[in-house]
Each structure stands twice: as C-alpha cells, then as structure tokens.
N, C-alpha and C. Protein backbone atom coordinates (compact mmCIF):
# COMPACT_ATOMS: atom_id res chain seq x y z
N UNK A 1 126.31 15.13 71.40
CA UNK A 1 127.08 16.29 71.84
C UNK A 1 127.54 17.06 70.62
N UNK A 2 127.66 18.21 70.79
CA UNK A 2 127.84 19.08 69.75
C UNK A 2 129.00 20.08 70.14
N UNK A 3 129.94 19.82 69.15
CA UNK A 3 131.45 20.64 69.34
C UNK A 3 131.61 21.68 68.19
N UNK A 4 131.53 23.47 68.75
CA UNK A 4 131.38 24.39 67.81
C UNK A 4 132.01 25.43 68.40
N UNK A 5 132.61 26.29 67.47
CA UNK A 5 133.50 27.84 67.85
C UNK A 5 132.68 28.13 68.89
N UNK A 6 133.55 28.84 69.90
CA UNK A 6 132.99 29.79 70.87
C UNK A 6 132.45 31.48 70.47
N UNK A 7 131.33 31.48 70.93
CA UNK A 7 130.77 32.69 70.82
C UNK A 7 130.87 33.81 72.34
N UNK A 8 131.15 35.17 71.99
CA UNK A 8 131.82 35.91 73.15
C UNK A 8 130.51 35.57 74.21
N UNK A 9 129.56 35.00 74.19
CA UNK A 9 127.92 34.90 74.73
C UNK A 9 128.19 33.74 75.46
N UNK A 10 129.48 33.27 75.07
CA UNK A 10 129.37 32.04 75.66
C UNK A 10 130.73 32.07 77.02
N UNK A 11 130.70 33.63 77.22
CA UNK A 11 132.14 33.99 78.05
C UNK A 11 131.83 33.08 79.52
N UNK A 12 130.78 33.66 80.21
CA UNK A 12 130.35 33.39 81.51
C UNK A 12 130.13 31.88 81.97
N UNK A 13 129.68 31.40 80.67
CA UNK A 13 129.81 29.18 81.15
C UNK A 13 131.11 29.30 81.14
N UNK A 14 132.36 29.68 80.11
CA UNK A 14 133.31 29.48 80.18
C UNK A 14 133.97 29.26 81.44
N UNK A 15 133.84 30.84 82.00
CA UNK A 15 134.24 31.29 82.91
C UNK A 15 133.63 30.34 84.23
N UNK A 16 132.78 29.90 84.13
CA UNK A 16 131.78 28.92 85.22
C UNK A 16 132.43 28.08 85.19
N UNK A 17 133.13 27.32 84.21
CA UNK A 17 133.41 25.33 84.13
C UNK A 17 135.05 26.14 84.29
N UNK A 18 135.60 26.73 84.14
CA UNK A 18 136.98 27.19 84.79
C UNK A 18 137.09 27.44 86.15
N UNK A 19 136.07 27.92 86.86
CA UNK A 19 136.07 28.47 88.10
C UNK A 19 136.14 26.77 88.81
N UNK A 20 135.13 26.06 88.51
CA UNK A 20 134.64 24.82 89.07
C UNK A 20 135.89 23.69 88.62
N UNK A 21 136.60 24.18 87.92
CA UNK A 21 137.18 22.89 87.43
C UNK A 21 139.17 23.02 87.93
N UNK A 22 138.99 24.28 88.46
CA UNK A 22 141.00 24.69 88.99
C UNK A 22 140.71 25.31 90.08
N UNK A 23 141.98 24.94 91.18
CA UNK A 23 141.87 25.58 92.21
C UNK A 23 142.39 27.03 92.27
N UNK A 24 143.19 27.33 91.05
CA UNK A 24 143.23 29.04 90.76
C UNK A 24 142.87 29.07 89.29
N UNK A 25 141.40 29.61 88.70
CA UNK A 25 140.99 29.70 87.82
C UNK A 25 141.45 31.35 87.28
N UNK A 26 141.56 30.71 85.93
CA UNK A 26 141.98 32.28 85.17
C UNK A 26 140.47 33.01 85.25
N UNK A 27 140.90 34.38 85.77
CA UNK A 27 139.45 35.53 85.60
C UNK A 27 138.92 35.46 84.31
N UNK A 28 137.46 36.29 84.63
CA UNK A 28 136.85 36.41 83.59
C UNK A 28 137.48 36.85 82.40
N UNK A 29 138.18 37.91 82.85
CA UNK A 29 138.71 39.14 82.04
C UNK A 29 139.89 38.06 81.18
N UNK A 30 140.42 37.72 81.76
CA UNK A 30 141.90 36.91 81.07
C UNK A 30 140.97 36.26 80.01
N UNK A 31 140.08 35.32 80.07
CA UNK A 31 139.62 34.60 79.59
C UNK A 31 139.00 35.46 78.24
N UNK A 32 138.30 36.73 78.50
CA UNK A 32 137.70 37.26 77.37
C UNK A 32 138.70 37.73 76.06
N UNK A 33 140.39 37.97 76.56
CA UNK A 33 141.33 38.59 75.73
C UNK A 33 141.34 37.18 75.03
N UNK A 34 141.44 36.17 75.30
CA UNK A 34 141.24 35.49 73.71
C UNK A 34 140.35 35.27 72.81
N UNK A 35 139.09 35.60 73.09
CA UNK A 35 138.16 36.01 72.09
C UNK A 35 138.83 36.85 71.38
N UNK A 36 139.47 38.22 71.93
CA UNK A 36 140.41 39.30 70.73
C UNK A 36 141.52 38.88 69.76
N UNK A 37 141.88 37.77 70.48
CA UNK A 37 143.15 37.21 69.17
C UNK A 37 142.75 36.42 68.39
N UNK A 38 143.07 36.87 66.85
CA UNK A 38 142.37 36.08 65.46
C UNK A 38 143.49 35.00 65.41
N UNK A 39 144.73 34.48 66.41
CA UNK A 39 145.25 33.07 65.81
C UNK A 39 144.60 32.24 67.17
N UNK A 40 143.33 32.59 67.72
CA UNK A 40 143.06 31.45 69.37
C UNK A 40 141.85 31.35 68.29
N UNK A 41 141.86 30.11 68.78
CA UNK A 41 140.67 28.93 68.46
C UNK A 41 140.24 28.64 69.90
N UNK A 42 138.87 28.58 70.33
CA UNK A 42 138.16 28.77 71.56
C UNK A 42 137.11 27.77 71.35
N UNK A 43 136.71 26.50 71.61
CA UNK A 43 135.88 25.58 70.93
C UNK A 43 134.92 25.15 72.25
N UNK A 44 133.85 24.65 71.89
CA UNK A 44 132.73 24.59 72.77
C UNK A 44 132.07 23.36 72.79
N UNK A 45 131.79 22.60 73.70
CA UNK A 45 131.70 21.03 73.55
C UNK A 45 129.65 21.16 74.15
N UNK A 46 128.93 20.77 73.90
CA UNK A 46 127.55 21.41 74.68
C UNK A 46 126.35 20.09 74.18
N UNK A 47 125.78 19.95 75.32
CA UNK A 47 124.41 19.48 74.39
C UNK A 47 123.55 20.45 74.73
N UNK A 48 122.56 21.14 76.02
CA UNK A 48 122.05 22.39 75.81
C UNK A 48 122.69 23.03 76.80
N UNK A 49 123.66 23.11 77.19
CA UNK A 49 124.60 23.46 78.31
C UNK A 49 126.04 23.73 77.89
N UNK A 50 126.80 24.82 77.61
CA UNK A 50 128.12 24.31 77.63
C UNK A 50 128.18 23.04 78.80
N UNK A 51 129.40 21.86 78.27
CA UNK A 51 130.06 20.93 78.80
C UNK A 51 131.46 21.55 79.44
N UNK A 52 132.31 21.52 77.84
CA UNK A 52 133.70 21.94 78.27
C UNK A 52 134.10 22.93 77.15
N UNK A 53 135.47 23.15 77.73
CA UNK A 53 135.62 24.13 76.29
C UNK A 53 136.89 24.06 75.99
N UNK A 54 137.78 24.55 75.01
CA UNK A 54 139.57 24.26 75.15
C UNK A 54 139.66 25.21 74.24
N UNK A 55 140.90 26.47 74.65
CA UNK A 55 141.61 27.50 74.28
C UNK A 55 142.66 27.02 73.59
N UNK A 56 143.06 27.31 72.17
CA UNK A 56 144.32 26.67 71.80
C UNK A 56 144.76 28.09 71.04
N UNK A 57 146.25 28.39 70.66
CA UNK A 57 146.56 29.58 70.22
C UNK A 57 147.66 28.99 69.04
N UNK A 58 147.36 29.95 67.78
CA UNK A 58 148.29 28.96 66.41
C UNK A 58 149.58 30.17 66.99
N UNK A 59 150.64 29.05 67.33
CA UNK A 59 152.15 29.86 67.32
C UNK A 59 152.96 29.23 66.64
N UNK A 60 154.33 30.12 65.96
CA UNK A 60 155.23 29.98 65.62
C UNK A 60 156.53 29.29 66.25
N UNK A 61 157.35 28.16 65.91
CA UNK A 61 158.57 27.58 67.16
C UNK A 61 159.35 28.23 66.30
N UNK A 62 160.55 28.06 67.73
CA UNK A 62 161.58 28.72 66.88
C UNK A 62 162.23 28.20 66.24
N UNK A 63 161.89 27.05 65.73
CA UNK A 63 162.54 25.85 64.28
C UNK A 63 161.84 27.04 62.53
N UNK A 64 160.95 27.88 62.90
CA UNK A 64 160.48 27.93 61.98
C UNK A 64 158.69 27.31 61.50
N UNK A 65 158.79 26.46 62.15
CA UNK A 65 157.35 25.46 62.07
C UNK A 65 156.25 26.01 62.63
N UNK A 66 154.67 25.91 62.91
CA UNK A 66 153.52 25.95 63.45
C UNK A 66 153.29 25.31 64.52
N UNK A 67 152.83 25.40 65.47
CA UNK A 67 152.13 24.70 66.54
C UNK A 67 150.81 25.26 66.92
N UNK A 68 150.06 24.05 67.39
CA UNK A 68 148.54 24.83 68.04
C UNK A 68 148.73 24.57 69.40
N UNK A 69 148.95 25.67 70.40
CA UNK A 69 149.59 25.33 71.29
C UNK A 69 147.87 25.15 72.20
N UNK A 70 147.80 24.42 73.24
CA UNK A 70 146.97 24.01 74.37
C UNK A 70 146.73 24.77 75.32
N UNK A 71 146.36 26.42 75.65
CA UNK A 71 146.27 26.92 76.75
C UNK A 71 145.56 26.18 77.56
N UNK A 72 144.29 26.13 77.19
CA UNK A 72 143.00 26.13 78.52
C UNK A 72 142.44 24.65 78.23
N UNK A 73 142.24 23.84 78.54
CA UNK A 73 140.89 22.59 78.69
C UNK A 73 140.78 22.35 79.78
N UNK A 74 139.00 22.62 79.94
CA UNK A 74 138.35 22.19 81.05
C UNK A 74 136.94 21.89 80.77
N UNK A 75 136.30 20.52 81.41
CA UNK A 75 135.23 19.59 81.32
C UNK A 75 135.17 20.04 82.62
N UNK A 76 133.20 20.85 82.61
CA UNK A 76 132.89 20.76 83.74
C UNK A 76 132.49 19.91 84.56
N UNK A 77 132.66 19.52 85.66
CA UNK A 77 133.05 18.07 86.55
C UNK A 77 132.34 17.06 86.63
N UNK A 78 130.50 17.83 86.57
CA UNK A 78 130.01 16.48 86.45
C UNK A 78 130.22 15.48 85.36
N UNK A 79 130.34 16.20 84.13
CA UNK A 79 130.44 15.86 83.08
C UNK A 79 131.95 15.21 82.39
N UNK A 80 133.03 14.88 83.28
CA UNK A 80 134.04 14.21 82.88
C UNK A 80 133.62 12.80 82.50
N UNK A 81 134.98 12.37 82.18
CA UNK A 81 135.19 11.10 81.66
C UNK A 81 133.84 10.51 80.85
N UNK A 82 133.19 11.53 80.28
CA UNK A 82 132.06 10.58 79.44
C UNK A 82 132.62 11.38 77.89
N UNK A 83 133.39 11.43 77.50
CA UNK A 83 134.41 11.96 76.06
C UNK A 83 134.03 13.17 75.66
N UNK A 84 134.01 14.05 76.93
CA UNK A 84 133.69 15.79 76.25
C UNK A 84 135.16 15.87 75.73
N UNK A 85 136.20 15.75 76.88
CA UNK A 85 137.37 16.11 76.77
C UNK A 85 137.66 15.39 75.04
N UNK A 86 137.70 14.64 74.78
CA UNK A 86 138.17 13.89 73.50
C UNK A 86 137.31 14.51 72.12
N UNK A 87 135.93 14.64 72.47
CA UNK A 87 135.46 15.70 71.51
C UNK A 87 136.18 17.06 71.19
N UNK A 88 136.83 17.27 72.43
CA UNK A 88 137.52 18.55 72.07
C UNK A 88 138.87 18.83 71.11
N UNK A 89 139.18 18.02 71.71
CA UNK A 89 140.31 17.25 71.35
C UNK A 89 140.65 16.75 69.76
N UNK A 90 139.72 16.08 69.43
CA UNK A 90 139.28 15.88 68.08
C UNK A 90 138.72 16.85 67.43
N UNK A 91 138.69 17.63 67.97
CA UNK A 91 137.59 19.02 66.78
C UNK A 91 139.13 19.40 66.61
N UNK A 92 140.39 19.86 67.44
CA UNK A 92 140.89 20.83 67.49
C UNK A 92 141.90 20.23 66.67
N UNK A 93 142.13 18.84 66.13
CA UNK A 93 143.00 18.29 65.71
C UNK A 93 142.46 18.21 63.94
N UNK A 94 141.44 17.98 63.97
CA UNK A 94 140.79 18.74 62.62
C UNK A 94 141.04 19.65 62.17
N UNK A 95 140.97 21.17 63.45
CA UNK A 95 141.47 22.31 62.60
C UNK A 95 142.95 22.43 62.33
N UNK A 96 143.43 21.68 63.22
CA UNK A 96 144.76 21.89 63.16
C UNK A 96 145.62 21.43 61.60
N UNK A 97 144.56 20.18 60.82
CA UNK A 97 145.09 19.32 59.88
C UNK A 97 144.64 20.46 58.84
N UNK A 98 143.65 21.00 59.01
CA UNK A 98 142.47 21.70 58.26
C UNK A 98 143.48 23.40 57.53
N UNK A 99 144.21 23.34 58.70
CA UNK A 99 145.00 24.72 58.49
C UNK A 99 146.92 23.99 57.97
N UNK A 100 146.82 22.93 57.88
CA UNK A 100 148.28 22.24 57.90
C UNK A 100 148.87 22.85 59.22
N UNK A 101 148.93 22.41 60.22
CA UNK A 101 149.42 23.03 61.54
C UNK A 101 150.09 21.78 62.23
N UNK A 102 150.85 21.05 62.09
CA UNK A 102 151.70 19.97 61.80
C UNK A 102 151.83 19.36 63.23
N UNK A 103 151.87 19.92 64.45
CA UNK A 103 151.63 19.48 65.69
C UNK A 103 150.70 20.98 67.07
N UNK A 104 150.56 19.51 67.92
CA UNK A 104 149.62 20.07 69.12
C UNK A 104 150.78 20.17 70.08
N UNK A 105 150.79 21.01 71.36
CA UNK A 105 151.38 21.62 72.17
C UNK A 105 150.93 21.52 73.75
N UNK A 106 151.43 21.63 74.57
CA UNK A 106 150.65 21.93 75.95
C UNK A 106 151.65 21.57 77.04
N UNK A 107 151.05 22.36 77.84
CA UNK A 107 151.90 21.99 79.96
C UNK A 107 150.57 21.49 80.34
N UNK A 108 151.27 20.70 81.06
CA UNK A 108 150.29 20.21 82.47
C UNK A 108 151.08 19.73 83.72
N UNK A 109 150.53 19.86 84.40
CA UNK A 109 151.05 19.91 86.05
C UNK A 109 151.78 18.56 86.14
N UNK A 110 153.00 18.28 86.54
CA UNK A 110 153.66 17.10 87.09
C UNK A 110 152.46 16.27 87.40
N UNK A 111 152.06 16.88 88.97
CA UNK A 111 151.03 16.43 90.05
C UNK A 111 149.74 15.92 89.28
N UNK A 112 149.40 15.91 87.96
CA UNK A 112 148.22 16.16 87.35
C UNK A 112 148.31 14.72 86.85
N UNK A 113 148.14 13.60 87.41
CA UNK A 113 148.52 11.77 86.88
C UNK A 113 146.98 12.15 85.87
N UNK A 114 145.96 12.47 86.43
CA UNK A 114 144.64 11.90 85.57
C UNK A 114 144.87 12.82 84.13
N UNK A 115 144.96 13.71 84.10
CA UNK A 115 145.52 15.12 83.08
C UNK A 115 146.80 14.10 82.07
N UNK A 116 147.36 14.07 82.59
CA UNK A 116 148.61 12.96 81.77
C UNK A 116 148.44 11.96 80.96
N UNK A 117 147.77 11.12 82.00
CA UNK A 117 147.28 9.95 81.00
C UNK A 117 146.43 10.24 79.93
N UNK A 118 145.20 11.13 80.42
CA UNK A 118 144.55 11.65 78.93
C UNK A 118 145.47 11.96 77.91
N UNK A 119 146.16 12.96 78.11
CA UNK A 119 146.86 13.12 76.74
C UNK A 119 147.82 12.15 76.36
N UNK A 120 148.26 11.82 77.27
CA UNK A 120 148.84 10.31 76.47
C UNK A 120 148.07 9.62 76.33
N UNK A 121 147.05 9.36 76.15
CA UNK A 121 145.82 8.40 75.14
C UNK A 121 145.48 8.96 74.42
N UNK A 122 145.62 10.07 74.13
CA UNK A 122 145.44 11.53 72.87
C UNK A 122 146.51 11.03 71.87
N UNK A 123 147.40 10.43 71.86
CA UNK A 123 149.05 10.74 71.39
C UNK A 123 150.36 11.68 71.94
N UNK A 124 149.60 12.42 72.99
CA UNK A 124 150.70 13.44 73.62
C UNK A 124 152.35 12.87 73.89
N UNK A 125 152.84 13.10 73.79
CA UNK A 125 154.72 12.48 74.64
C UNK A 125 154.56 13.77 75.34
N UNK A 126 155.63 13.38 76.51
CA UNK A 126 156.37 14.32 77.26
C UNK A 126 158.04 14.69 76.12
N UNK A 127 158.23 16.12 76.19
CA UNK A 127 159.18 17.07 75.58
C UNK A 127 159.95 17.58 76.46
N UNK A 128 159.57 17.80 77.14
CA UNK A 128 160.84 18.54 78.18
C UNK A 128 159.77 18.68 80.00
N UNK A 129 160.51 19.01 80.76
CA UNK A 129 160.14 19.39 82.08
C UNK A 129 160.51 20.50 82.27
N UNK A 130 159.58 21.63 82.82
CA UNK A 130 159.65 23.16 82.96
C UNK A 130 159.56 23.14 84.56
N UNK A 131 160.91 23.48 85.14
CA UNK A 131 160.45 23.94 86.42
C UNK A 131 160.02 25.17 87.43
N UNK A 132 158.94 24.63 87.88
CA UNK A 132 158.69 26.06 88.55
C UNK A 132 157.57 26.54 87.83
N UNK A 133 156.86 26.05 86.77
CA UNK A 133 156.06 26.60 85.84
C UNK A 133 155.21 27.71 86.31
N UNK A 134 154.73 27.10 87.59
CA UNK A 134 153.02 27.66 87.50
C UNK A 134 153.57 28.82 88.69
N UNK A 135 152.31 29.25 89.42
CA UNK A 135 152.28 29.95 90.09
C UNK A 135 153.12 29.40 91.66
N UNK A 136 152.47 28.85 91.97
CA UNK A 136 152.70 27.69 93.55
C UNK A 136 153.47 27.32 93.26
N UNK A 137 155.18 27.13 92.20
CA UNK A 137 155.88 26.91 91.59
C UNK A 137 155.95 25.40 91.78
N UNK A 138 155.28 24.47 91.20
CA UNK A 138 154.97 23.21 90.45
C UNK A 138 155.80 23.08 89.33
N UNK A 139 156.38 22.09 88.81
CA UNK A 139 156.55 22.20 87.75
C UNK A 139 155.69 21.28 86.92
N UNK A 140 156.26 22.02 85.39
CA UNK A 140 154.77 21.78 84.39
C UNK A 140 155.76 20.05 83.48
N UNK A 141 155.10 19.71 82.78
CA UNK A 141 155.49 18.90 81.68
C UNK A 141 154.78 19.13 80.54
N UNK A 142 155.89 19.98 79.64
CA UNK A 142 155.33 19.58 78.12
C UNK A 142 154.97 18.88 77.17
N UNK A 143 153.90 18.96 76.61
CA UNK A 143 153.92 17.32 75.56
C UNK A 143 153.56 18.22 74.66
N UNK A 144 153.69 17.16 73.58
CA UNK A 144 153.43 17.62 72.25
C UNK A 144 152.98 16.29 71.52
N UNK A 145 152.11 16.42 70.81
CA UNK A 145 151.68 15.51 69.75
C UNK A 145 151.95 15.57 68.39
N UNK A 146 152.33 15.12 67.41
CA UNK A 146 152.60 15.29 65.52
C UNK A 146 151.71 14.70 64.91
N UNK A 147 151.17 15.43 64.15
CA UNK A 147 150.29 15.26 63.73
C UNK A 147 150.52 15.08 62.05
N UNK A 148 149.83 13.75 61.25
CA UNK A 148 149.96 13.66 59.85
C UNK A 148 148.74 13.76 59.16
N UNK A 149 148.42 14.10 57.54
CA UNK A 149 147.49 13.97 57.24
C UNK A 149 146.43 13.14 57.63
N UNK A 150 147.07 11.68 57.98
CA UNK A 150 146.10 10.53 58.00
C UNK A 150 145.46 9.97 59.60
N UNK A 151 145.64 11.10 60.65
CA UNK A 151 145.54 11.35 62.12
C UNK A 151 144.20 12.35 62.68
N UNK A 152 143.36 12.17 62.08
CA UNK A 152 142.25 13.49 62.10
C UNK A 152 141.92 13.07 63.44
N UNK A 153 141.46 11.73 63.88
CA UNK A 153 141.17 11.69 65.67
C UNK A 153 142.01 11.94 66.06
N UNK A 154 141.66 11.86 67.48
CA UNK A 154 142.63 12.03 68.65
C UNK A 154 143.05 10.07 69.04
C-alpha cells in the first residue's frame, strides 16, 4: 500500500469513499476547499485504487502551541480493518514530527465505539466532551494525542 499527498485528480474517489463511508457525507465542493488551504495536509492511502484518505489542518491553540487537527478520515468499507486507517495515521504523524507540530487533534461521535477504540490504539485520550457537536446534535469527544520526537508510528 502506498500513502502519498492528495492530488486535486484525486477529488472524486475522495468524494466516493466519503459518500460510502457517513451517513451525511461532506459535498464534493466542501471537500475541494481544502485542496485551497496551504496549512491542510490531504493524504492518500491506495494500491491502484484510492483506499482511504485523511484531511488534517495545521492550527494554532490558544496556549500559543501547534496542532494538526483531524478533520476527515475515511477507509472505504470494503477495505477497513486491514491498516489503511493506521497507514494514514502514521504518514500524518511523520509530517506532523517532520514540521515539529507537537500534537494530533480530532472529534468523533460519542456513538462511534469502533472510531474510539482506533484512536485509542493510535495513542488518542479523550480531552473534553462537546455537546451537541454535529448536526443531529450528537455529541462529539475530543482526543488528542502528544506527540515526541521518538513517536514517529502511530
């Protein structure tokens, strides 16, 4: 498997393994505005197929510090649990060390047990509980991971 920057050519799989993989998938269009921002990292997991892909965006906390925060990951379905997700995962924790970007970021759905445990086998903790997050007003749980020089996997 081969994990490499996203190319704008590669909008429409995107947009395919998002549609297939949430029961309200972000549009095409949403999806293409982060190709336009130079701090999103957009990474592509494929052997001759996109697999999966994961949106991460470099932000500022308000401590002052960096984060690579976690918008988007999604493994298209047939293709779970055989370590696309963790390839991704690991590329993005590379760039993150690669740029000194000191921790990883993300929500995921309360309701989301299989989503959870992954990232807590990532290193994720839970940070706080956001209620009401999403749309269907769910609430989300934040995690965050810290990341040290000597942590390049996931």
């Amino acid at each position: 498997m081969q994990v490499r920057p996203a190319r704008l050519t590669d909008l429409p799989a995107i947009a395919a393994i998002e549609a297939r993989s949430f029961p309200n998938p972000w549009p095409e269009a949403l999806l293409a505005g982060y190709f336009d921002d130079r701090q999103t990292l957009i990474i592509l997991a494929e052997e001759e197929e996109p697999l999966g892909f994961l949106i991460a965006r470099a932000e500022s906390t308000p401590c002052g510090g960096r984060t690579l925060h976690i918008h988007d990951l999604a493994v298209d379905p047939p293709h779970r649990r055989r370590g696309v997700g963790s390839a991704l995962l690991t590329a993005l924790t590379q760039a993150a060390l690669r740029e000194h970007i000191p921790c990883l970021q993300l929500e995921v759905r309360v309701g989301n047990e299989a989503g959870l445990r992954f990232y807590e086998r990532h290193g994720f903790r839970v940070t706080r509980r956001l209620a009401h997050y999403y749309e269907d007003r769910e609430a989300a749980l934040r995690m965050e991971r810290h990341l040290t020089p000597a942590s390049p996997s996931s």
